[in-house]
N, C-alpha and C. Protein backbone atom coordinates (compact mmCIF):
# COMPACT_ATOMS: atom_id res chain seq x y z
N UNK A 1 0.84 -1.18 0.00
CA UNK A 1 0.00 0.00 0.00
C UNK A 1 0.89 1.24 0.00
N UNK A 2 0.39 2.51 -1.05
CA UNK A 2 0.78 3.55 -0.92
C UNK A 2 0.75 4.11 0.16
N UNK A 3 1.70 5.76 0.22
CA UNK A 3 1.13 6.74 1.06
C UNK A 3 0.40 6.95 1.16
N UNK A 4 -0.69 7.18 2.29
CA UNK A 4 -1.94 7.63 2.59
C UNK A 4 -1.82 9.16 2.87
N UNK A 5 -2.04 9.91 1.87
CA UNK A 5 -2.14 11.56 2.10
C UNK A 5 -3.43 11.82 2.82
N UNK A 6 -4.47 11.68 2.87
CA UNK A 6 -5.18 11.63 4.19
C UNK A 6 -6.26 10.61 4.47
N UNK A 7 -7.04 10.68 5.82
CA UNK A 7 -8.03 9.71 5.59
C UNK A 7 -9.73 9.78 4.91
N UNK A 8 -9.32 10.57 4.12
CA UNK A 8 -10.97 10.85 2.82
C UNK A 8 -9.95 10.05 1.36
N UNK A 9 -8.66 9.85 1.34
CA UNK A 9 -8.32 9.37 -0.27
C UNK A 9 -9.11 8.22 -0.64
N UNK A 10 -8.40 7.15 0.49
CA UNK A 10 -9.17 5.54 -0.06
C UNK A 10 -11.04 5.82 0.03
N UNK A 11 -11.91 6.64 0.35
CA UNK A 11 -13.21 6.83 0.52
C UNK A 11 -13.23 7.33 -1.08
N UNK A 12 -12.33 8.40 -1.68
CA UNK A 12 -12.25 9.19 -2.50
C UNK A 12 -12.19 7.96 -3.73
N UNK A 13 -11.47 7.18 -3.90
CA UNK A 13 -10.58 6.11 -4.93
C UNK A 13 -11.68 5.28 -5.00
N UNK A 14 -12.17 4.67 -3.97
CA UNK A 14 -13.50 3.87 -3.88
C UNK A 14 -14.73 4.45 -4.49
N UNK A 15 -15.26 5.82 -4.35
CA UNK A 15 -15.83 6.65 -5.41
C UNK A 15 -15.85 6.53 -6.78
N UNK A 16 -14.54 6.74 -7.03
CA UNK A 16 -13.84 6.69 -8.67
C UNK A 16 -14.13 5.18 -9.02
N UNK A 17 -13.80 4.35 -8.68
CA UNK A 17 -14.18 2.34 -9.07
C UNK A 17 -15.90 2.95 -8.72
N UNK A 18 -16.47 3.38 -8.30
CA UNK A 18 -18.12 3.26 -8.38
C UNK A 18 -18.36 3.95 -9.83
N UNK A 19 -18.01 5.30 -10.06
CA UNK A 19 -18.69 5.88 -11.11
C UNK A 19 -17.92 5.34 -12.15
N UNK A 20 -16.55 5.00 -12.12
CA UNK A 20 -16.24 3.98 -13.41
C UNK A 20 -17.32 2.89 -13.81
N UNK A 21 -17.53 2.47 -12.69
CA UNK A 21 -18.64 0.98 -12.84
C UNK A 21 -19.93 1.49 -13.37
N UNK A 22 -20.12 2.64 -12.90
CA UNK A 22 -21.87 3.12 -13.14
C UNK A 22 -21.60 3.66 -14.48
N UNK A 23 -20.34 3.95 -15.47
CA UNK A 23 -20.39 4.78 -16.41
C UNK A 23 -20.40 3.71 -17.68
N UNK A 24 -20.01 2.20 -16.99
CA UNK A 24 -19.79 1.15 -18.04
C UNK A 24 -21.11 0.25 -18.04
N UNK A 25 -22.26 0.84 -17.15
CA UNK A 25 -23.53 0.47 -17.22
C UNK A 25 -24.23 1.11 -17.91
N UNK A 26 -24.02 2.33 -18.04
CA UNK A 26 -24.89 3.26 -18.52
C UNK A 26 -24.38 3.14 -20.19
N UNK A 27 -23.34 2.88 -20.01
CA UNK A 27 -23.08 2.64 -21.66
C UNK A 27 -23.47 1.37 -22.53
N UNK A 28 -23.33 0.20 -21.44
CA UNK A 28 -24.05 -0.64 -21.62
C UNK A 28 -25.53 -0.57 -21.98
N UNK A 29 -26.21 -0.24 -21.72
CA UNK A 29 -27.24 0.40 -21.54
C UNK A 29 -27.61 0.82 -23.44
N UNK A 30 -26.73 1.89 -23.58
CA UNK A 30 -26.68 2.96 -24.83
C UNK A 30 -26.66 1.57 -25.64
N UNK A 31 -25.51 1.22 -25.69
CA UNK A 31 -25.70 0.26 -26.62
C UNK A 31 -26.28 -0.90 -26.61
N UNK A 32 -27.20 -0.83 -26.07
CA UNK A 32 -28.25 -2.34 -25.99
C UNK A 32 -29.81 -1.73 -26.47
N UNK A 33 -29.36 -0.44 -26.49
CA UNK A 33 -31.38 1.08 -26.83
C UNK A 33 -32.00 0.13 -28.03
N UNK A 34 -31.38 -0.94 -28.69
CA UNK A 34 -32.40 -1.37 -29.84
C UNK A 34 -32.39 -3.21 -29.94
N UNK A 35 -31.86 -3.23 -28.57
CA UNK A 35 -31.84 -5.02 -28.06
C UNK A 35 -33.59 -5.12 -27.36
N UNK A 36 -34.10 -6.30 -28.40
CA UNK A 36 -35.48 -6.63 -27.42
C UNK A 36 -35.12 -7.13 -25.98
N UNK A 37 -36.11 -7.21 -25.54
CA UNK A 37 -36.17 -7.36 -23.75
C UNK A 37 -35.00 -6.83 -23.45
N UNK A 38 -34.41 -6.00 -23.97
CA UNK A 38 -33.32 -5.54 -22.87
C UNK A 38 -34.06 -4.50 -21.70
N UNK A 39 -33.44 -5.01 -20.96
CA UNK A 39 -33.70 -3.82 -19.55
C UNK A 39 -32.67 -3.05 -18.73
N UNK A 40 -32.90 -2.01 -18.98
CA UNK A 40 -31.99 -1.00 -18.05
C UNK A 40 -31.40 -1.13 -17.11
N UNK A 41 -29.94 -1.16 -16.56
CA UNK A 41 -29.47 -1.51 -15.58
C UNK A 41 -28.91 -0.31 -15.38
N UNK A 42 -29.00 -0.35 -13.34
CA UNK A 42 -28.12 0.72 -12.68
C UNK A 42 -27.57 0.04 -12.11
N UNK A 43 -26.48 0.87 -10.76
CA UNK A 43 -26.00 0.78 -9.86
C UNK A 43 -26.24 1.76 -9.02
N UNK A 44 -26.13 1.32 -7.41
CA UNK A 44 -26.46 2.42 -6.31
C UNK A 44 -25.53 1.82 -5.23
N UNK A 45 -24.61 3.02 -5.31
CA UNK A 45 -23.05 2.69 -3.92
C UNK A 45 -23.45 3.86 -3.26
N UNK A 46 -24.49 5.17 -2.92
CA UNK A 46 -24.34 6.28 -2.45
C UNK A 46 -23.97 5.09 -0.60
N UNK A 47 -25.45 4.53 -0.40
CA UNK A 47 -25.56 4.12 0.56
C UNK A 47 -24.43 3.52 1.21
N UNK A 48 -23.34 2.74 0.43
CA UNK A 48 -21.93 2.00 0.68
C UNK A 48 -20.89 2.62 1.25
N UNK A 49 -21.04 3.94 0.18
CA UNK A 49 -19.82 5.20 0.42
C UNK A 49 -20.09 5.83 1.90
N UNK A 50 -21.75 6.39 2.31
CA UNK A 50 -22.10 7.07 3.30
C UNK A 50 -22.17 5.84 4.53
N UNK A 51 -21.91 4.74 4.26
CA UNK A 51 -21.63 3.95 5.92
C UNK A 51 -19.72 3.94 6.02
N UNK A 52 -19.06 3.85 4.85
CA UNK A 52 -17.60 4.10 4.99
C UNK A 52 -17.52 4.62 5.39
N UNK A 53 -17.74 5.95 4.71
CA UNK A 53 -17.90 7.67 5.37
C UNK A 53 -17.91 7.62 7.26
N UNK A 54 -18.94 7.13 7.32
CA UNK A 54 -19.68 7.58 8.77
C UNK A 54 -18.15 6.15 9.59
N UNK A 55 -17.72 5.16 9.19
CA UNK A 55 -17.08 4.87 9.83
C UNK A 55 -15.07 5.37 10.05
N UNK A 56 -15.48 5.96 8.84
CA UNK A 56 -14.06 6.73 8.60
C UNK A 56 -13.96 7.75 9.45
N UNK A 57 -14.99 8.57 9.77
CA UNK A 57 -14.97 9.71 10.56
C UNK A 57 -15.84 9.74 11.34
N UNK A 58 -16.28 8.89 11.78
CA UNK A 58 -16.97 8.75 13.74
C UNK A 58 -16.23 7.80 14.69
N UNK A 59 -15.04 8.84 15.26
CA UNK A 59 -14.26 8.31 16.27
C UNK A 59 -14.66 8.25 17.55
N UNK A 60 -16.26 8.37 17.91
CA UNK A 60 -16.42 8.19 19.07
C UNK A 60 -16.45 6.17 19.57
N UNK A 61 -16.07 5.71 20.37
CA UNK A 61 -16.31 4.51 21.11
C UNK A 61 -17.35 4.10 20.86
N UNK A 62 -17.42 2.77 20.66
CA UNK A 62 -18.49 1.61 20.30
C UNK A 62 -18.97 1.28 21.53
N UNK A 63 -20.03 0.84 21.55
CA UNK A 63 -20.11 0.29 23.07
C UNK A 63 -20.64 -1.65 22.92
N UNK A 64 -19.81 -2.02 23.42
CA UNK A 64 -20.05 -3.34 23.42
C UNK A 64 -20.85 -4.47 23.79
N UNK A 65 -21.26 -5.21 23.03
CA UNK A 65 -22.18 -6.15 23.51
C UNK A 65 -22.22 -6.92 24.35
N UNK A 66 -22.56 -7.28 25.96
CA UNK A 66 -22.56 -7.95 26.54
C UNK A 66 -22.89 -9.00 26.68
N UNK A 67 -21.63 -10.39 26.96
CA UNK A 67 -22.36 -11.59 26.58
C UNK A 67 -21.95 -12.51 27.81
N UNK A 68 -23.34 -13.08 28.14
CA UNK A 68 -23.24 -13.77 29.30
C UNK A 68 -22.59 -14.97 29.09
N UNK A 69 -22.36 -15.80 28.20
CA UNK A 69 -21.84 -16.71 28.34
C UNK A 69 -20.48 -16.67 26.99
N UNK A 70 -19.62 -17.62 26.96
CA UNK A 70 -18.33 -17.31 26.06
C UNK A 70 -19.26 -18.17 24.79
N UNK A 71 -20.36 -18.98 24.52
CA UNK A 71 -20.83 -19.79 23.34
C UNK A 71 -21.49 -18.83 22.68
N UNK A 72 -21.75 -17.39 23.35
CA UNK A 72 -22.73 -16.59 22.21
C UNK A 72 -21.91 -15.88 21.31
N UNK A 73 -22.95 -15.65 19.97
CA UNK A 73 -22.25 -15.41 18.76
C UNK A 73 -21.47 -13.78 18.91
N UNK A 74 -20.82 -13.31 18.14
CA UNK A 74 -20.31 -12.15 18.51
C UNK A 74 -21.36 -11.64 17.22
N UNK A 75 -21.81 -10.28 17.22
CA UNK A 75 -22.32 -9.13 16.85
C UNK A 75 -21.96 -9.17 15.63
N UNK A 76 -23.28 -8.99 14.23
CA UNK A 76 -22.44 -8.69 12.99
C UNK A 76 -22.74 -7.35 12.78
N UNK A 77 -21.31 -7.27 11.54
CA UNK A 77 -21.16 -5.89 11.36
C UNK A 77 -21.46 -5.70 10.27
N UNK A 78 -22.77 -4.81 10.15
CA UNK A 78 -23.31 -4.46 9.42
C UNK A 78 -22.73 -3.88 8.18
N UNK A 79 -21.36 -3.16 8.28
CA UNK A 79 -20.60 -2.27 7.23
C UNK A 79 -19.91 -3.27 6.72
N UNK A 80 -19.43 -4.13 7.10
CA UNK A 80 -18.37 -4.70 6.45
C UNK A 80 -18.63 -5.81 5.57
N UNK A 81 -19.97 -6.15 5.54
CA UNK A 81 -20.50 -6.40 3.95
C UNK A 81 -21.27 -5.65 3.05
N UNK A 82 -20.79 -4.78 3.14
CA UNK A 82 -21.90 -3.95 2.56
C UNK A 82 -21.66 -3.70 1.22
N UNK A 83 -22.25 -3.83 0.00
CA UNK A 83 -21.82 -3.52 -1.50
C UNK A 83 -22.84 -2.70 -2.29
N UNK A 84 -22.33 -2.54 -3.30
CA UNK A 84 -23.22 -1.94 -4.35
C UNK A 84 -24.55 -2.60 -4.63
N UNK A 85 -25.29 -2.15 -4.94
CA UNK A 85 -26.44 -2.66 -5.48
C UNK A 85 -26.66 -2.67 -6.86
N UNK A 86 -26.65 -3.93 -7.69
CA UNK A 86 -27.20 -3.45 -9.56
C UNK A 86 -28.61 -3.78 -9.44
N UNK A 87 -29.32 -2.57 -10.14
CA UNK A 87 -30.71 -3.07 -10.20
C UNK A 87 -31.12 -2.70 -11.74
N UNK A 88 -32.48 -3.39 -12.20
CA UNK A 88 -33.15 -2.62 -12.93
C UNK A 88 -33.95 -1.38 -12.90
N UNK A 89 -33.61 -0.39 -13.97
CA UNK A 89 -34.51 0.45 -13.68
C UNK A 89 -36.01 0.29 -14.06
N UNK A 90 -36.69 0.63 -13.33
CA UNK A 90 -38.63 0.29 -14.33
C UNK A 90 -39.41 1.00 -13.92
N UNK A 91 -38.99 2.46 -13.79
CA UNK A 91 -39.72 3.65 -13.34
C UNK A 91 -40.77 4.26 -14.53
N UNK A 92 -40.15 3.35 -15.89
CA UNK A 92 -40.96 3.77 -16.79
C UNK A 92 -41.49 2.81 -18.16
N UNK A 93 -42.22 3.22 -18.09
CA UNK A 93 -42.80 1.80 -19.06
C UNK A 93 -41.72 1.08 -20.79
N UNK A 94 -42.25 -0.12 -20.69
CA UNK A 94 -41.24 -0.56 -21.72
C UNK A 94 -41.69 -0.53 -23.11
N UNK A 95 -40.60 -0.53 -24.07
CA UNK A 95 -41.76 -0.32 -25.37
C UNK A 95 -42.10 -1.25 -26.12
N UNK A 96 -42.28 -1.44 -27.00
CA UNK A 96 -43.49 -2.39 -27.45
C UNK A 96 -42.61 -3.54 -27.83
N UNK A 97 -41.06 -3.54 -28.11
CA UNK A 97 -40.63 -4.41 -27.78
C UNK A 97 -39.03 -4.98 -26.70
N UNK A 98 -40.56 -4.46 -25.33
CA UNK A 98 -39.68 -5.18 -24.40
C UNK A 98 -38.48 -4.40 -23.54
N UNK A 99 -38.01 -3.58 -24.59
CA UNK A 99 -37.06 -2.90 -24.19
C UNK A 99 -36.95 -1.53 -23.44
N UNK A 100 -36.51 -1.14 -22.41
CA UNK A 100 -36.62 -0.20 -21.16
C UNK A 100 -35.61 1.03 -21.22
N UNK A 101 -34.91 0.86 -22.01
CA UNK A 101 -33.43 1.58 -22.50
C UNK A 101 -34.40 3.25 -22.76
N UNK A 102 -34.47 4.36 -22.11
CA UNK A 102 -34.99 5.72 -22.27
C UNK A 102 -33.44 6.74 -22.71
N UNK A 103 -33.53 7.00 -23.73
CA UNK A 103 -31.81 8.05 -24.22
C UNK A 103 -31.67 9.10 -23.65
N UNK A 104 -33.18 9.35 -23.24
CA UNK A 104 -33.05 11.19 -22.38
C UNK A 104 -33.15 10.70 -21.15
N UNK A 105 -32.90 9.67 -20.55
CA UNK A 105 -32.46 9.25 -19.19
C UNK A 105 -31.13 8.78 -19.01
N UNK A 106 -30.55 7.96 -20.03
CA UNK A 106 -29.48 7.44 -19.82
C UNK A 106 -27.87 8.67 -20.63
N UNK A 107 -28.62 9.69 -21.27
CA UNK A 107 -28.14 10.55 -21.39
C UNK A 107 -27.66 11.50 -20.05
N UNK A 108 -28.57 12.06 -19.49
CA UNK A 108 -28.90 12.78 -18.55
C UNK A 108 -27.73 12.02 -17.50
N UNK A 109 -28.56 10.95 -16.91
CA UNK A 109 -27.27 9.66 -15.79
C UNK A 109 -25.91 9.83 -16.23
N UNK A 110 -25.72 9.65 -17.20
CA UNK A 110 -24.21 9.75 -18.10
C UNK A 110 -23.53 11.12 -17.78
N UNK A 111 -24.18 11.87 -18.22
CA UNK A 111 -23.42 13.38 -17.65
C UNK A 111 -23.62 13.38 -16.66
N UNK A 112 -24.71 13.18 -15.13
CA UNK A 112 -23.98 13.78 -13.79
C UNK A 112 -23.65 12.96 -13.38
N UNK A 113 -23.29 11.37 -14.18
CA UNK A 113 -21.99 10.54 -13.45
C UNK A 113 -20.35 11.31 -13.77
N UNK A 114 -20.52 11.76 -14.87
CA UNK A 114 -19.30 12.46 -15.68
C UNK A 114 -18.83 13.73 -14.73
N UNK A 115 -19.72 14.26 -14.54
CA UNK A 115 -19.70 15.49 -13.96
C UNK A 115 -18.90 15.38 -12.37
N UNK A 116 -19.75 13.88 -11.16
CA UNK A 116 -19.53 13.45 -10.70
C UNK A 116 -17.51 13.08 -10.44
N UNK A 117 -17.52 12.38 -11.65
CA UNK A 117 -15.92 11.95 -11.81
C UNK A 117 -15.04 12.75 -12.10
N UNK A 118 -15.43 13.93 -12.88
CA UNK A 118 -15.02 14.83 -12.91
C UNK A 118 -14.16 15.53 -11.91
N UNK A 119 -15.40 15.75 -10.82
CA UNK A 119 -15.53 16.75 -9.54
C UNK A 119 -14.68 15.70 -8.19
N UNK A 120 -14.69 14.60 -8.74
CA UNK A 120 -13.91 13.42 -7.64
C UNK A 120 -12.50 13.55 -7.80
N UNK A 121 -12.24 13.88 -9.14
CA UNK A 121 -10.72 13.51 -9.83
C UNK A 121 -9.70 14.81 -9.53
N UNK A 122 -10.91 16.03 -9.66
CA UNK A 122 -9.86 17.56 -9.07
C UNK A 122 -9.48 17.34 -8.11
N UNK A 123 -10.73 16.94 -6.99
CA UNK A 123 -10.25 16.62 -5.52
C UNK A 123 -9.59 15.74 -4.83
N UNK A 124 -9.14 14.76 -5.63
CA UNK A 124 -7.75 13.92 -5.27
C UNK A 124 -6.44 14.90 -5.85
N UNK A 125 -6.70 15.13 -7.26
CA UNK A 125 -5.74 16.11 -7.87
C UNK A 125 -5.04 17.32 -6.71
N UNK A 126 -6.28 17.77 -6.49
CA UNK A 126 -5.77 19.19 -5.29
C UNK A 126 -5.24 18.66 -4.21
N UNK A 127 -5.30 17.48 -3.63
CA UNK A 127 -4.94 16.92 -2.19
C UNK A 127 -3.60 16.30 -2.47
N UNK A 128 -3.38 15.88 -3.65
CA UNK A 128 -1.88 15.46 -4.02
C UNK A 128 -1.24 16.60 -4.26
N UNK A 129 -1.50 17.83 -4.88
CA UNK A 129 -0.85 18.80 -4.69
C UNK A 129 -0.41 19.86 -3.75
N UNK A 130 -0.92 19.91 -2.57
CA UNK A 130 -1.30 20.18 -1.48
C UNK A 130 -0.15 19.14 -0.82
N UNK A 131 -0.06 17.96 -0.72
CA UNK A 131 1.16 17.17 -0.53
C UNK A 131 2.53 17.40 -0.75
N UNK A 132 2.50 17.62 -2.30
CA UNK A 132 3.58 18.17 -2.94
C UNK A 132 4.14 18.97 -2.89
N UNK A 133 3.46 20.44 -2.54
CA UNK A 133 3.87 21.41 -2.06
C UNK A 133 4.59 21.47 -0.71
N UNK A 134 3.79 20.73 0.35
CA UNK A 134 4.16 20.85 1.27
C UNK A 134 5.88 20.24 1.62
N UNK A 135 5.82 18.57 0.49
CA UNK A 135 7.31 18.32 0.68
C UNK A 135 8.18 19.34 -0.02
N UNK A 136 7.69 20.01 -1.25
CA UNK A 136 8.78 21.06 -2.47
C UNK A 136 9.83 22.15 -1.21
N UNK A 137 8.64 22.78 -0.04
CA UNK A 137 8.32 23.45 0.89
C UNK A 137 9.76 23.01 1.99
N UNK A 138 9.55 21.77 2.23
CA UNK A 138 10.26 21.72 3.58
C UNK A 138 11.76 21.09 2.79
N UNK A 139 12.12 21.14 1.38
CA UNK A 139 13.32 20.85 0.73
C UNK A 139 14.22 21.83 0.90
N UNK A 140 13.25 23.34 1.28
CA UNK A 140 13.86 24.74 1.00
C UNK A 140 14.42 25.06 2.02
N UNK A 141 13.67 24.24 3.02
CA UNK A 141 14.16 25.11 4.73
C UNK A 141 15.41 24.08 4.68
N UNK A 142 16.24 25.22 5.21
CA UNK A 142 17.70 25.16 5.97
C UNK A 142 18.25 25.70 6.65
């Protein structure tokens, strides 16, 4: 494992593998708009990212389960299986043959995933530079 420049990167990188994944669905998608029965597929990691999140940065103490005897099971943890979800979309009706594929939806998804990766990729960008500086910085002092 790399340097860890802080603790939001690996939350940040894990982001980037989601909207990569959601951007190779949505294209999937594009090119399936004239496959019968095809049906629309998403993905949904908001929920995945926001329990990381909340365990990345809630340092308060757990409080532990008390167990009367040493044979009871220990406590599962809810976060640490936690994954993406692929679903179909079917918010809107299919057309006459079969197929669920909407272009002014999967258009639309496509750009504020883009937009999304976009806005993910400065903000690793700025935090590595922000790094960089800081070592360029302490090369000078003498």
């Amino acid at each position: 494992m790399g340097l860890n420049i802080s603790d939001s990167l690996p939350l940040a990188v894990k982001a980037l593998d989601f909207r990569a994944l959601r951007q190779k669905m949505i294209s999937g998608n594009l090119a399936n708009v004239d496959t019968p029965f095809y049906k629309a597929r998403d993905i949904r990691f908001e929920d995945v990212l926001a329990k990381e999140a909340h365990t990345l940065y809630d340092k308060s103490p757990k409080l532990a389960l008390a167990k009367s005897d040493a044979a009871h099971m220990d406590p599962l943890d809810e976060g640490s299986n936690a994954q993406a979800q692929v679903f179909f979309r079917g918010t809107h009706p299919t057309r006459n043959d079969g197929n669920s594929v909407d272009l002014d939806i999967e258009s639309t998804e496509m750009s504020k995933n883009a937009v999304m990766f976009e806005a993910l990729t400065n903000a690793i960008k700025k935090e590595a530079m922000i790094f960089k500086s800081v070592i360029e910085a302490s090369g000078k002092i003498q």
